[in-house]
PDB file of N, CA and C in Angstrom:
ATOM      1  N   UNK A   1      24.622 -18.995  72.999  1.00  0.00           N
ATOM      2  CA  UNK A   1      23.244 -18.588  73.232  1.00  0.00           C
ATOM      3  C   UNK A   1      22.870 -17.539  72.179  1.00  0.00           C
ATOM      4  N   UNK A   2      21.732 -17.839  71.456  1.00  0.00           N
ATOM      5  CA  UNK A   2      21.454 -16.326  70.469  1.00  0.00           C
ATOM      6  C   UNK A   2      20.684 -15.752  71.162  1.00  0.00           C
ATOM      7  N   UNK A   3      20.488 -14.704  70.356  1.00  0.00           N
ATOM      8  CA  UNK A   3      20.164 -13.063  70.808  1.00  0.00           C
ATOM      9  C   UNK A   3      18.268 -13.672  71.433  1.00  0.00           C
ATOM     10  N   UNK A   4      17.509 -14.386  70.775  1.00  0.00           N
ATOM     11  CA  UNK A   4      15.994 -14.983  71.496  1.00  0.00           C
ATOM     12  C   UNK A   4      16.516 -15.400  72.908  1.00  0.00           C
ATOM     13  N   UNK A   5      17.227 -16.268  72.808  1.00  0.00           N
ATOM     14  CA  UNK A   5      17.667 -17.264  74.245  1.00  0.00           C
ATOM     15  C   UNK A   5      17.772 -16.009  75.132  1.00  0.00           C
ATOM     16  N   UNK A   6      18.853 -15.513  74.685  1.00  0.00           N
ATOM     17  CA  UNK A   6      19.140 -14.546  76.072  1.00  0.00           C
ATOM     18  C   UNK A   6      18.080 -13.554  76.625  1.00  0.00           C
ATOM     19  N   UNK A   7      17.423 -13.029  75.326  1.00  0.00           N
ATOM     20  CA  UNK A   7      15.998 -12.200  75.870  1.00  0.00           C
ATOM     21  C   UNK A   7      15.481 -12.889  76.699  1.00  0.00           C
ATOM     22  N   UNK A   8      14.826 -14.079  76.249  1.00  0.00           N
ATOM     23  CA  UNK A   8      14.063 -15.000  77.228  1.00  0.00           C
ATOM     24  C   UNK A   8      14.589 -15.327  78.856  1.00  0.00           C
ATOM     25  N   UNK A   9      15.656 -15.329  78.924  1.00  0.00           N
ATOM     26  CA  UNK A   9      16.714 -15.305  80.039  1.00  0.00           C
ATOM     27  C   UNK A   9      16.624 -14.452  80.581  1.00  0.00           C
ATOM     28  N   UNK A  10      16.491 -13.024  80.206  1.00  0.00           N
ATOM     29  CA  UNK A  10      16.750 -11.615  80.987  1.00  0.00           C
ATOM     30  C   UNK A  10      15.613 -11.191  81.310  1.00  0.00           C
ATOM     31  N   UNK A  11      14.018 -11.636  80.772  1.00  0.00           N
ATOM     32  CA  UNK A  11      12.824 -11.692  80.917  1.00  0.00           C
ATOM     33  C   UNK A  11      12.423 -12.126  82.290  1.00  0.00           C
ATOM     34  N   UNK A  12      12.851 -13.848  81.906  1.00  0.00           N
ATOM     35  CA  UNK A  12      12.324 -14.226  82.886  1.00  0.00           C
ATOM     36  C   UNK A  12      13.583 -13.869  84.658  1.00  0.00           C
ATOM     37  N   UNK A  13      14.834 -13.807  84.816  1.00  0.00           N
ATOM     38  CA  UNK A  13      15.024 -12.886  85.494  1.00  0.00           C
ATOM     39  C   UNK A  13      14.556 -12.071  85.918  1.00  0.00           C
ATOM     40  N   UNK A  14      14.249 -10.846  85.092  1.00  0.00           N
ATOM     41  CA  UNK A  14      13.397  -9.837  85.521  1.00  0.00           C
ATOM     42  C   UNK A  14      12.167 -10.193  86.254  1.00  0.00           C
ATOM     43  N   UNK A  15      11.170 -11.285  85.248  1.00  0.00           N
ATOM     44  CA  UNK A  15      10.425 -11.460  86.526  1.00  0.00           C
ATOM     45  C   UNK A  15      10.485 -12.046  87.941  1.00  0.00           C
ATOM     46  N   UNK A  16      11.563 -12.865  87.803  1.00  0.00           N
ATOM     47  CA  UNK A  16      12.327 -13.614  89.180  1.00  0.00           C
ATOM     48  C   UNK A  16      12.376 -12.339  90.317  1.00  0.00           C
ATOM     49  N   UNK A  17      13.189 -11.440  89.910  1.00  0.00           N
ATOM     50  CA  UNK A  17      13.675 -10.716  90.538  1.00  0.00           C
ATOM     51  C   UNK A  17      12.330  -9.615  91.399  1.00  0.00           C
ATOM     52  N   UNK A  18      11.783  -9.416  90.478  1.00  0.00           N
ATOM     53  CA  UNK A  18      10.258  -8.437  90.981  1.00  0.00           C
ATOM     54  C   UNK A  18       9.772  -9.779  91.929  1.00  0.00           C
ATOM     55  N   UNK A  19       9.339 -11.128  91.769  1.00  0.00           N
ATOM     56  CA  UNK A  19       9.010 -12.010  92.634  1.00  0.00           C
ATOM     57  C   UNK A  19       9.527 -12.227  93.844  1.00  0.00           C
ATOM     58  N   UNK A  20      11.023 -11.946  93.897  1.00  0.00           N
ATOM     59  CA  UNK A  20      11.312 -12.322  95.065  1.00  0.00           C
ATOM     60  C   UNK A  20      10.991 -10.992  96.051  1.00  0.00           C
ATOM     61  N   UNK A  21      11.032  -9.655  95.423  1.00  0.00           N
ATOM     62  CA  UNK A  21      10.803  -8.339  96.135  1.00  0.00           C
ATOM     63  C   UNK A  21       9.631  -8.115  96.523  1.00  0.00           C
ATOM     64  N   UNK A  22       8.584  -8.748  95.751  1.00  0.00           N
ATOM     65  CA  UNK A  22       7.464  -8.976  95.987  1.00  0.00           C
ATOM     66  C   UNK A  22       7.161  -9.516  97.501  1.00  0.00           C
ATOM     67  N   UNK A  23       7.938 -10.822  97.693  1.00  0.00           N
ATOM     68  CA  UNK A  23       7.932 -11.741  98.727  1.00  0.00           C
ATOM     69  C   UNK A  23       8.404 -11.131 100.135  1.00  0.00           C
ATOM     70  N   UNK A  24       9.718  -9.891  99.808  1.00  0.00           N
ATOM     71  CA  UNK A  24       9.974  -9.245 101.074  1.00  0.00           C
ATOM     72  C   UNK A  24      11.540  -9.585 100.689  1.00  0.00           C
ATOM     73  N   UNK A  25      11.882  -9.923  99.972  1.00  0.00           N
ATOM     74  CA  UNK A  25      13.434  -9.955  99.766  1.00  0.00           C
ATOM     75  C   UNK A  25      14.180  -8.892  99.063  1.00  0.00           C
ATOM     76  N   UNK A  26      15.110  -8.650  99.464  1.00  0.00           N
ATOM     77  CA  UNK A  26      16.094  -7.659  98.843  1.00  0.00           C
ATOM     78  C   UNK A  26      17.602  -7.916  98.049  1.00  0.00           C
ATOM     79  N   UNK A  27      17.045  -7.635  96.745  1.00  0.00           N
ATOM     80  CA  UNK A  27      17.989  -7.671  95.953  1.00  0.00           C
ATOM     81  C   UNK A  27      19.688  -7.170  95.688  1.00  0.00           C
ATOM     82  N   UNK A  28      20.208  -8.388  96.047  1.00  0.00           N
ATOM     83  CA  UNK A  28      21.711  -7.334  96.459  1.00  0.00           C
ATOM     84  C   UNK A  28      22.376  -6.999  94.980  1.00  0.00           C
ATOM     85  N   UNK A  29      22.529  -8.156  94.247  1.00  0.00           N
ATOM     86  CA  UNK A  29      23.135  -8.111  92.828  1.00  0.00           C
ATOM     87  C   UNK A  29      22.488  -9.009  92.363  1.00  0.00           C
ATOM     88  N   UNK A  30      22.807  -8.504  90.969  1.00  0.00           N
ATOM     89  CA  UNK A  30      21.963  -9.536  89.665  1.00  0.00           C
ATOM     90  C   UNK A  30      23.346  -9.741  88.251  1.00  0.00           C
ATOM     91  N   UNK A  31      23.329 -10.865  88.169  1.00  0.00           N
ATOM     92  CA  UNK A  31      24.311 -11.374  87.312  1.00  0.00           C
ATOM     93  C   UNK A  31      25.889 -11.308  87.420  1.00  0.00           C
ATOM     94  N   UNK A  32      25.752 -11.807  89.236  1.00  0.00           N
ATOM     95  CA  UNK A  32      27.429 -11.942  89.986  1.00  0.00           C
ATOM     96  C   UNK A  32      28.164 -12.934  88.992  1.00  0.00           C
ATOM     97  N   UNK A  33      29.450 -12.022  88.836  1.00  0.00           N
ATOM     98  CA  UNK A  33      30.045 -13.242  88.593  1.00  0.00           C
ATOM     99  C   UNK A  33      31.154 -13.581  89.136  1.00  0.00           C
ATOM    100  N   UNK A  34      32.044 -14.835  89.101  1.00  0.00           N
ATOM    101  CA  UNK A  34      33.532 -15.395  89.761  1.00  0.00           C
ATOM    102  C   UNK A  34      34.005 -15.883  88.919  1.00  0.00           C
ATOM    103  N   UNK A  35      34.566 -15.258  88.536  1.00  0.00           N
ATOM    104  CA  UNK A  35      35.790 -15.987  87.280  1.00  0.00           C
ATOM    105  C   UNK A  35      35.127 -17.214  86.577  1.00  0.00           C
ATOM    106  N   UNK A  36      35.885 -18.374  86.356  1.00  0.00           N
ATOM    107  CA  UNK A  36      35.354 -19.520  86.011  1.00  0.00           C
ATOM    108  C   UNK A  36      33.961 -20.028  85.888  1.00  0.00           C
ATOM    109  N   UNK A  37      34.448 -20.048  87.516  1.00  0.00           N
ATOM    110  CA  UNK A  37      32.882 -20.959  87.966  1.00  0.00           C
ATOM    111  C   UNK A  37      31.549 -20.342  87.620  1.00  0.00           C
ATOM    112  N   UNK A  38      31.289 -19.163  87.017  1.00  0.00           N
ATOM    113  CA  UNK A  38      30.492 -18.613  86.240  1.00  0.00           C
ATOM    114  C   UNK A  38      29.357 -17.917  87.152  1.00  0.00           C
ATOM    115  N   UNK A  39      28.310 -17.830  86.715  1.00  0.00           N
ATOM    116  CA  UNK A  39      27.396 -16.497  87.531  1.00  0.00           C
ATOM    117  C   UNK A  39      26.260 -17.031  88.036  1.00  0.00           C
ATOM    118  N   UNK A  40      25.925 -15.746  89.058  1.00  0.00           N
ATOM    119  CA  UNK A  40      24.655 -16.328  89.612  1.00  0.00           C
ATOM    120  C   UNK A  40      23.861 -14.982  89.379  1.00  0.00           C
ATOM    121  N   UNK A  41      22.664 -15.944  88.804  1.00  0.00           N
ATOM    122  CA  UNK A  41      21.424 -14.984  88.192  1.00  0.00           C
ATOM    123  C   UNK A  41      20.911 -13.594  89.235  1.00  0.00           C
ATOM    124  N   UNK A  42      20.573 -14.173  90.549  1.00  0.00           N
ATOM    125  CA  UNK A  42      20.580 -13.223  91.784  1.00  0.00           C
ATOM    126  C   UNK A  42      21.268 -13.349  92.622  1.00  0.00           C
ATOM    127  N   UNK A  43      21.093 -12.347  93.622  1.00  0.00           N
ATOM    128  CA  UNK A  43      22.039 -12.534  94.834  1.00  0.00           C
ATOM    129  C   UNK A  43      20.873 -11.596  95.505  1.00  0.00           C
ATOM    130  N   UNK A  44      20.384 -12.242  97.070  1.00  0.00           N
ATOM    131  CA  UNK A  44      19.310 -11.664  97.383  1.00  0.00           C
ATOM    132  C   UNK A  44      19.427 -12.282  98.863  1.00  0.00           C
ATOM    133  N   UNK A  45      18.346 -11.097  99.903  1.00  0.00           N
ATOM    134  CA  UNK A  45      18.970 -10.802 101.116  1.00  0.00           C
ATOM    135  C   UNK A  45      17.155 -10.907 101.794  1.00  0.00           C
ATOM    136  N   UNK A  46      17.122 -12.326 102.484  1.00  0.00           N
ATOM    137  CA  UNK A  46      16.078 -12.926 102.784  1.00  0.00           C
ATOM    138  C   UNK A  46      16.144 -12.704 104.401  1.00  0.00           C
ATOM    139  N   UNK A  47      16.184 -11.862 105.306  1.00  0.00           N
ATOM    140  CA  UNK A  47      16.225 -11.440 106.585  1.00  0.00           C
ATOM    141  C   UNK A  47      17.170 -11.435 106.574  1.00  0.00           C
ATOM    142  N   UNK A  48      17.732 -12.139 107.357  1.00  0.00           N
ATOM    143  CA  UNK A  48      19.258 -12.190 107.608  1.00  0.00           C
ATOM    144  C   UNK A  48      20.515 -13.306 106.904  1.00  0.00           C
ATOM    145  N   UNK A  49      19.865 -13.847 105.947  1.00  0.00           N
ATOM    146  CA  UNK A  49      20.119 -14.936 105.252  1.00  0.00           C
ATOM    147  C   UNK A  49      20.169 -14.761 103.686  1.00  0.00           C
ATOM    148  N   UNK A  50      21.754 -15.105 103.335  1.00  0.00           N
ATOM    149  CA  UNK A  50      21.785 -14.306 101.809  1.00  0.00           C
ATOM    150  C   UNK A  50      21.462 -15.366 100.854  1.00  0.00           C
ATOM    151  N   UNK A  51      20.813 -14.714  99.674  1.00  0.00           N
ATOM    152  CA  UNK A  51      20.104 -16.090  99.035  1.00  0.00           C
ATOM    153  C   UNK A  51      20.686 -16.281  97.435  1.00  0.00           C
ATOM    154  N   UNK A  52      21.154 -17.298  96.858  1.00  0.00           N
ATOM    155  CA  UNK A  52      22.003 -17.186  95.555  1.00  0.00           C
ATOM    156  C   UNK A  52      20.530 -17.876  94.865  1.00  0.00           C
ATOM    157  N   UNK A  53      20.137 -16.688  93.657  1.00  0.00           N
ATOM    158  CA  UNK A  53      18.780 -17.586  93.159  1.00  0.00           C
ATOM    159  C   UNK A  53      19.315 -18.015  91.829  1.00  0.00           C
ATOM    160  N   UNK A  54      18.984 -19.207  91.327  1.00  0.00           N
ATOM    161  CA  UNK A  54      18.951 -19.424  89.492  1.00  0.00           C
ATOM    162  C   UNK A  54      18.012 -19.616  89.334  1.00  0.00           C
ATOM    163  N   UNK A  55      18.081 -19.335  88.025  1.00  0.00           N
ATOM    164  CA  UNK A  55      16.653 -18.735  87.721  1.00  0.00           C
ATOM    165  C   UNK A  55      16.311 -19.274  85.964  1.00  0.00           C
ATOM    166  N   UNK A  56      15.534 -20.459  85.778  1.00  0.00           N
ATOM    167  CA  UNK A  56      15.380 -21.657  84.690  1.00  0.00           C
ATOM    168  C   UNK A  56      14.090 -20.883  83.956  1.00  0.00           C
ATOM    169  N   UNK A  57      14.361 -20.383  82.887  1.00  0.00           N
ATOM    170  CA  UNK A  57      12.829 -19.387  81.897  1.00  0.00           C
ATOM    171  C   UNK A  57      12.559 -20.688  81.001  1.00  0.00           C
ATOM    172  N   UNK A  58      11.475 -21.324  80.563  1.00  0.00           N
ATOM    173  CA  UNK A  58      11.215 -21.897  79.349  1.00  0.00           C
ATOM    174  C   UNK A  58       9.858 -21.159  78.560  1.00  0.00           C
ATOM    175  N   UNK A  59       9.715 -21.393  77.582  1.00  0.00           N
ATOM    176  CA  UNK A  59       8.127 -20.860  76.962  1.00  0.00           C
ATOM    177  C   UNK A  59       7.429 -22.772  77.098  1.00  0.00           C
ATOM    178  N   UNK A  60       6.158 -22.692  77.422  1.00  0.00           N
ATOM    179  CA  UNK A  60       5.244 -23.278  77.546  1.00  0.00           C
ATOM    180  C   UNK A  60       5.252 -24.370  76.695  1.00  0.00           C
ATOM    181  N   UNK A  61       5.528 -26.082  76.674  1.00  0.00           N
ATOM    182  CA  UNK A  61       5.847 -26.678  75.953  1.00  0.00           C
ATOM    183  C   UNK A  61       6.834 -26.912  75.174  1.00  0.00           C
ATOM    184  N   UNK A  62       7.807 -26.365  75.365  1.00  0.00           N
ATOM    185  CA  UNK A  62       9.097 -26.092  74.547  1.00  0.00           C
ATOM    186  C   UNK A  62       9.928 -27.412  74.980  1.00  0.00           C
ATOM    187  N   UNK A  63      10.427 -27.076  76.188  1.00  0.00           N
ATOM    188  CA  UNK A  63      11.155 -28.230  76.551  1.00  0.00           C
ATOM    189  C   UNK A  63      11.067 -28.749  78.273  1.00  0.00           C
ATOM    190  N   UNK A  64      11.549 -29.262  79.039  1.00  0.00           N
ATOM    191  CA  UNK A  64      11.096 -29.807  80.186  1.00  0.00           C
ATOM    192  C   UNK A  64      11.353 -28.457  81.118  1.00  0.00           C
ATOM    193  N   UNK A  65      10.319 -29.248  82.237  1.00  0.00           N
ATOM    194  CA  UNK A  65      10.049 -27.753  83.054  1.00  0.00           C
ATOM    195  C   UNK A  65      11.589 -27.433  83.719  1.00  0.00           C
ATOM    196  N   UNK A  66      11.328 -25.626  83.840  1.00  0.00           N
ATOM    197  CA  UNK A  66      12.639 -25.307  84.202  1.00  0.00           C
ATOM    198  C   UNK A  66      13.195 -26.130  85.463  1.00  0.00           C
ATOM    199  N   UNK A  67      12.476 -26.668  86.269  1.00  0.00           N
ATOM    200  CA  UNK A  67      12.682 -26.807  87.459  1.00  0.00           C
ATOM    201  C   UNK A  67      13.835 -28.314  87.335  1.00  0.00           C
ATOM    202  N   UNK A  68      13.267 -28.620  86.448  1.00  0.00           N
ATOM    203  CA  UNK A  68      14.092 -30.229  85.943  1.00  0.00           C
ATOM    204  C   UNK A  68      15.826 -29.851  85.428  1.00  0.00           C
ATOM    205  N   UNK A  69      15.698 -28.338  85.073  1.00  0.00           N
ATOM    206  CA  UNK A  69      16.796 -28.088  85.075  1.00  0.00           C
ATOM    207  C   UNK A  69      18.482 -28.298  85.627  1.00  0.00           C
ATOM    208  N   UNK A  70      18.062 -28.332  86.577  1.00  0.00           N
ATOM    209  CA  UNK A  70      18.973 -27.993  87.320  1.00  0.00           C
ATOM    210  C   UNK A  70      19.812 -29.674  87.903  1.00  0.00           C
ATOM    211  N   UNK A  71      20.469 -30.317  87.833  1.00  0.00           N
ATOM    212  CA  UNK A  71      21.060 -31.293  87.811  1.00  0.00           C
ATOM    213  C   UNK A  71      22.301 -31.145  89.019  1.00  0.00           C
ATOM    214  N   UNK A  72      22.338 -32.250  89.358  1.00  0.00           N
ATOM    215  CA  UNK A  72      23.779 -32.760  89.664  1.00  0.00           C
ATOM    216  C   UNK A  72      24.749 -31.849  89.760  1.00  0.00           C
ATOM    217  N   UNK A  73      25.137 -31.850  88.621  1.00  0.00           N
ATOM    218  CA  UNK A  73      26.492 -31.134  88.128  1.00  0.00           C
ATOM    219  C   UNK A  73      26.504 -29.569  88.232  1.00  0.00           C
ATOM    220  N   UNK A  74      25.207 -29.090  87.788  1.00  0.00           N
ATOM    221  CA  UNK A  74      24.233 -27.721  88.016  1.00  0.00           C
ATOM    222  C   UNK A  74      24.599 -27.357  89.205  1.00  0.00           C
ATOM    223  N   UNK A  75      23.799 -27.864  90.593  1.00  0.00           N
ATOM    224  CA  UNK A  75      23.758 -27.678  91.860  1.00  0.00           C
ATOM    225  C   UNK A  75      25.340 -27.667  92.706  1.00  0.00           C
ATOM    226  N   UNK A  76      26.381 -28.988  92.009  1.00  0.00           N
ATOM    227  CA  UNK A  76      27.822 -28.533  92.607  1.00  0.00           C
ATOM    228  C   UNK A  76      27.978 -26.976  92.085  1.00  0.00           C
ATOM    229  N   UNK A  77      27.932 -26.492  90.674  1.00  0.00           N
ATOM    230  CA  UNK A  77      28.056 -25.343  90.407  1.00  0.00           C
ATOM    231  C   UNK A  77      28.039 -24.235  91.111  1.00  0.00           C
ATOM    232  N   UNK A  78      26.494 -24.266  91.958  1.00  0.00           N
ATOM    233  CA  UNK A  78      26.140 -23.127  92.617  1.00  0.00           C
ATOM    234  C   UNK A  78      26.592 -23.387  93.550  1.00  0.00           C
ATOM    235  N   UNK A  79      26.902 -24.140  94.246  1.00  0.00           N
ATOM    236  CA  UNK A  79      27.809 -24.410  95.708  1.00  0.00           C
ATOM    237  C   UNK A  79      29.205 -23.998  95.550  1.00  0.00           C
ATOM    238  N   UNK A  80      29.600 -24.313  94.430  1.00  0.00           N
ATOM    239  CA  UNK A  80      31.033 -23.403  94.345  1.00  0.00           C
ATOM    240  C   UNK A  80      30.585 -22.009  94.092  1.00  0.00           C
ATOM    241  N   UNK A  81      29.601 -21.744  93.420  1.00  0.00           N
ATOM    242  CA  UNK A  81      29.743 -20.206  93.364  1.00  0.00           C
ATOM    243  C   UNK A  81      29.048 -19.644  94.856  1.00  0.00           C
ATOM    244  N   UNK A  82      28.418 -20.305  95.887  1.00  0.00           N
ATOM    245  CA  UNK A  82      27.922 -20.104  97.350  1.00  0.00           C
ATOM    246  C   UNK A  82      29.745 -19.496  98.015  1.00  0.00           C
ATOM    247  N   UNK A  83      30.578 -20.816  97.473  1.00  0.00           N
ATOM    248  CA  UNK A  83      31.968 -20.878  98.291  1.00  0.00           C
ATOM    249  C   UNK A  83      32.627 -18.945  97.727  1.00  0.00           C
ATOM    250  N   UNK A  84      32.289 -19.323  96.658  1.00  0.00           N
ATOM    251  CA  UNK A  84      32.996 -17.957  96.164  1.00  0.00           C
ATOM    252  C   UNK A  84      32.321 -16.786  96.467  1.00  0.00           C
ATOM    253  N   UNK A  85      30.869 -16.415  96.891  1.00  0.00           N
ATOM    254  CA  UNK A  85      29.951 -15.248  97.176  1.00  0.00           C
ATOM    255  C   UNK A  85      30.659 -15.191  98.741  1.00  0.00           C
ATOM    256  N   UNK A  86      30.652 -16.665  99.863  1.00  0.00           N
ATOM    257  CA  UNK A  86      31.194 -16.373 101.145  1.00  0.00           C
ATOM    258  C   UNK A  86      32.512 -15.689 101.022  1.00  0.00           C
ATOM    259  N   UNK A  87      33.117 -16.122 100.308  1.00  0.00           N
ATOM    260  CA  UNK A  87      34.826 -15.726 100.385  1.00  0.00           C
ATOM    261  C   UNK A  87      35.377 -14.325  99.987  1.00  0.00           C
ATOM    262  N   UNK A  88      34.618 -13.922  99.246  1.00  0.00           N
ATOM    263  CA  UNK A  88      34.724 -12.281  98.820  1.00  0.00           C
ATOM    264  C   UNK A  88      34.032 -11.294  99.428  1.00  0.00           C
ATOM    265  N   UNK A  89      32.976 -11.475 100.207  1.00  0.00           N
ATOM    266  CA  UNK A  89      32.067 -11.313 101.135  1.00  0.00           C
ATOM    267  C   UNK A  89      32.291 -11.409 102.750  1.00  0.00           C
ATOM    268  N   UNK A  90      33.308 -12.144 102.939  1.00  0.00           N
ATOM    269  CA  UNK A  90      33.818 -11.714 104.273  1.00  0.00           C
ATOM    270  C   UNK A  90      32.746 -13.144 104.870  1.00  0.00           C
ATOM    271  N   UNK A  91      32.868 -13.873 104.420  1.00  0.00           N
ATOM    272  CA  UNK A  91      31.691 -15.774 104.993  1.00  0.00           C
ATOM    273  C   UNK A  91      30.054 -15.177 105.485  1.00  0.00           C
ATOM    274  N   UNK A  92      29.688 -16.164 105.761  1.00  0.00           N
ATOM    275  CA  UNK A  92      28.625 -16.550 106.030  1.00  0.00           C
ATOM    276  C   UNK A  92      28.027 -15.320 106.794  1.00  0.00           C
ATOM    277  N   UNK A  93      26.498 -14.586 106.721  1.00  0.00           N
ATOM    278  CA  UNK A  93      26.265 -13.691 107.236  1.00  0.00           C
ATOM    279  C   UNK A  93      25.285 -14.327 108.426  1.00  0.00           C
ATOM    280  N   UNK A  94      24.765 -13.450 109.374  1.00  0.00           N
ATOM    281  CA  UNK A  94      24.156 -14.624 110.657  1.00  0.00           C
ATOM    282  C   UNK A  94      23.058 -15.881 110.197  1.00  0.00           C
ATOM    283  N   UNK A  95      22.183 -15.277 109.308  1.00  0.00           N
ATOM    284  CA  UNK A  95      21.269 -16.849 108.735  1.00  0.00           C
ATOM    285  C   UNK A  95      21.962 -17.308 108.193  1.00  0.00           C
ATOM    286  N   UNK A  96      23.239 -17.595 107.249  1.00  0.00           N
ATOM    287  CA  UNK A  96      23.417 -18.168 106.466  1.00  0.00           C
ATOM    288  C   UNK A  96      23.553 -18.277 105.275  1.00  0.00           C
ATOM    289  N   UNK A  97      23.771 -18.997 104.093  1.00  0.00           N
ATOM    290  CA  UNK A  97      23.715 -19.223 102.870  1.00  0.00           C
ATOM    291  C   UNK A  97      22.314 -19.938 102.169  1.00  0.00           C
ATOM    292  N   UNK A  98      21.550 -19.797 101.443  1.00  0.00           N
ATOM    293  CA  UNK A  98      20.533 -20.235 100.865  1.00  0.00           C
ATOM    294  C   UNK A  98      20.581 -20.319  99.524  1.00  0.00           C
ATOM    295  N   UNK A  99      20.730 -21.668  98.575  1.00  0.00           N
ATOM    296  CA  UNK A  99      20.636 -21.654  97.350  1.00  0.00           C
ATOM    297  C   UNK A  99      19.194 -21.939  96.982  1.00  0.00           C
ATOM    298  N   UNK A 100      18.408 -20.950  95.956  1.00  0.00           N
ATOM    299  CA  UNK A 100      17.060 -21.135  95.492  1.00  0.00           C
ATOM    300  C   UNK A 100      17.011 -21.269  94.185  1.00  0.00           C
ATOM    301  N   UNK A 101      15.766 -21.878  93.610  1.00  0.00           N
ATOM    302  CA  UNK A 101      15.884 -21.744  91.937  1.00  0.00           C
ATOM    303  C   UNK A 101      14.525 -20.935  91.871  1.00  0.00           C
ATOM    304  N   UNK A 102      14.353 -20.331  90.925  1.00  0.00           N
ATOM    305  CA  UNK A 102      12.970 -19.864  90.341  1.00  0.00           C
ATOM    306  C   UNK A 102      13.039 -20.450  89.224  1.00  0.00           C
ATOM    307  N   UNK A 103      11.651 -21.277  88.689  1.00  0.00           N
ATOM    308  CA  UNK A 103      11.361 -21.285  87.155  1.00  0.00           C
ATOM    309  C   UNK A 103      10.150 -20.781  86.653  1.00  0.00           C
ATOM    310  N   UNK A 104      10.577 -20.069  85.464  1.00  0.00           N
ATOM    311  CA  UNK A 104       9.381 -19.649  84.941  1.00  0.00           C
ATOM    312  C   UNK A 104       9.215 -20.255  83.680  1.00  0.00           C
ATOM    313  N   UNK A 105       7.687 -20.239  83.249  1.00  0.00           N
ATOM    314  CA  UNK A 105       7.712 -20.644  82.238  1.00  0.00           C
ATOM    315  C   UNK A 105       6.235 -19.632  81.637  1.00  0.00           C
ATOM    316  N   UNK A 106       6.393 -19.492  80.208  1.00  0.00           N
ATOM    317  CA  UNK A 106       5.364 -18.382  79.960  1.00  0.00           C
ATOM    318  C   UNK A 106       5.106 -19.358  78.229  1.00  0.00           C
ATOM    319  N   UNK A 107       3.766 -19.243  79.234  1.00  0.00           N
ATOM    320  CA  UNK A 107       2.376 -19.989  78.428  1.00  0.00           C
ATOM    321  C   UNK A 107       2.136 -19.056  76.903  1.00  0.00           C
ATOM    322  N   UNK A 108       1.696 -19.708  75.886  1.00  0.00           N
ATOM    323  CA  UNK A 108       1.448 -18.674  74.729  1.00  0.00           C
ATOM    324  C   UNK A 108       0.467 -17.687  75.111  1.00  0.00           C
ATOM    325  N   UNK A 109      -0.591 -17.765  76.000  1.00  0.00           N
ATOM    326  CA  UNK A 109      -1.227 -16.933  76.232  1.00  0.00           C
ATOM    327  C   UNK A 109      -1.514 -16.448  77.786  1.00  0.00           C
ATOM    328  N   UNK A 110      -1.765 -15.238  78.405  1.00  0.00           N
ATOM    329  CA  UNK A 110      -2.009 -15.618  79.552  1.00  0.00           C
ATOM    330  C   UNK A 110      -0.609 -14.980  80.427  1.00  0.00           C
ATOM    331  N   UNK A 111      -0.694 -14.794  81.873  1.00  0.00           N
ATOM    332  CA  UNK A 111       0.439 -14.670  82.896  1.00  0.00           C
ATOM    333  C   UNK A 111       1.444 -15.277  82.569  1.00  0.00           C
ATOM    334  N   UNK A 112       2.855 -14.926  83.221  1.00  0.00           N
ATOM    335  CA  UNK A 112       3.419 -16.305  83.454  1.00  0.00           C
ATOM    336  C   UNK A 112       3.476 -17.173  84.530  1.00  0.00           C
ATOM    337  N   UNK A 113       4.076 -17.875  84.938  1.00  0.00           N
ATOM    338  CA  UNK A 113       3.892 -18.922  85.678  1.00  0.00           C
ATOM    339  C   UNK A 113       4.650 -19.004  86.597  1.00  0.00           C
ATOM    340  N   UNK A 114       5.336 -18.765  87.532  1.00  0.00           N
ATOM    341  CA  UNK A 114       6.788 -18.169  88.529  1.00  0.00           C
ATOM    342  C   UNK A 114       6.620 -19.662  89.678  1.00  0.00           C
ATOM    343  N   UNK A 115       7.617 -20.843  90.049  1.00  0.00           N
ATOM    344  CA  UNK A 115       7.744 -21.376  91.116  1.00  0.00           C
ATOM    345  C   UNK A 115       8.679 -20.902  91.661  1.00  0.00           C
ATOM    346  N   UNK A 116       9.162 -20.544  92.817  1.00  0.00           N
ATOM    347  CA  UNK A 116      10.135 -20.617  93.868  1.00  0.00           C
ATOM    348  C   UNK A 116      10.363 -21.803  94.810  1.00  0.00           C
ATOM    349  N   UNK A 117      11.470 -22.636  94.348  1.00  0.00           N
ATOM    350  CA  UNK A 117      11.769 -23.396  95.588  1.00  0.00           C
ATOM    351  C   UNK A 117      12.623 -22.912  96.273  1.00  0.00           C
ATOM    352  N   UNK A 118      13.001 -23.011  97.381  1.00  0.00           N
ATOM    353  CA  UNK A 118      13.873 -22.772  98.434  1.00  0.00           C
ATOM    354  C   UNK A 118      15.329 -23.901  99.155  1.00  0.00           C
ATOM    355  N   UNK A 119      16.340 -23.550  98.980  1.00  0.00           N
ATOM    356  CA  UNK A 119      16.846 -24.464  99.360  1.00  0.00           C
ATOM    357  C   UNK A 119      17.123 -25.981  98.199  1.00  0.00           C
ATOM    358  N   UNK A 120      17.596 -25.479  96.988  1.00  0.00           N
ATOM    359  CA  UNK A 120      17.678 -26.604  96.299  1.00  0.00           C
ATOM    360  C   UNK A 120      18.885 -27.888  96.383  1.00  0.00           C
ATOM    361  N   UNK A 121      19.910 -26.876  96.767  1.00  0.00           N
ATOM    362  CA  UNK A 121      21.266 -27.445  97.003  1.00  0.00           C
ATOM    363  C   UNK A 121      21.929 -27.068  97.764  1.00  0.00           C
TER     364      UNK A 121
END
């Protein structure tokens, strides 16, 4: 990843992260990681229900929407890293586990653009 990519990455994070606090969620950690199986962008605390967010930034026309991101192979990912947040964490807290994605994408001009789905995988 070069030094643009990752800005763009830590950007749109950042705005992920103000979005979900926005919403009433509380941010437990940002950029967990587990060995291997690699990291999760947030880690966030939706009532009683802990929420693992990824979080897909594109600029506006660049390439397919973030949301298309996330694949197959993507989504086992975050389920192993769900297995690994329960297991170091002492399991499942009373709501549960929740995997979410945010994508943003920021238009040349103008806001950006923030979806939240819920529950992707």
């Amino acid at each position: 990843m070069n030094k643009a990519t990752g800005a763009l990455g830590r950007y749109g994070e950042e705005l992920a992260a103000r979005r979900l606090v926005e919403t009433g969620m509380t941010v437990l950690a940002r950029n967990w990681r587990c060995g291997r199986a690699g990291e999760i962008d947030i880690v966030a605390r939706d009532g009683d229900t802990v929420v693992l967010c990824e979080v897909k930034t594109r600029r506006e026309g660049a390439y397919e929407h973030p949301m298309a991101a996330v694949t197959a192979r993507k989504a086992a990912r975050l389920k192993r890293l769900a297995d690994c947040w329960l297991y170091r964490h002492g399991g499942a807290p009373p709501g549960g586990l929740r995997i979410d994605l945010v994508g943003v994408v920021l238009p040349h001009r103008g806001a950006p653009h923030l979806t939240h789905a819920k529950g992707v995988a």
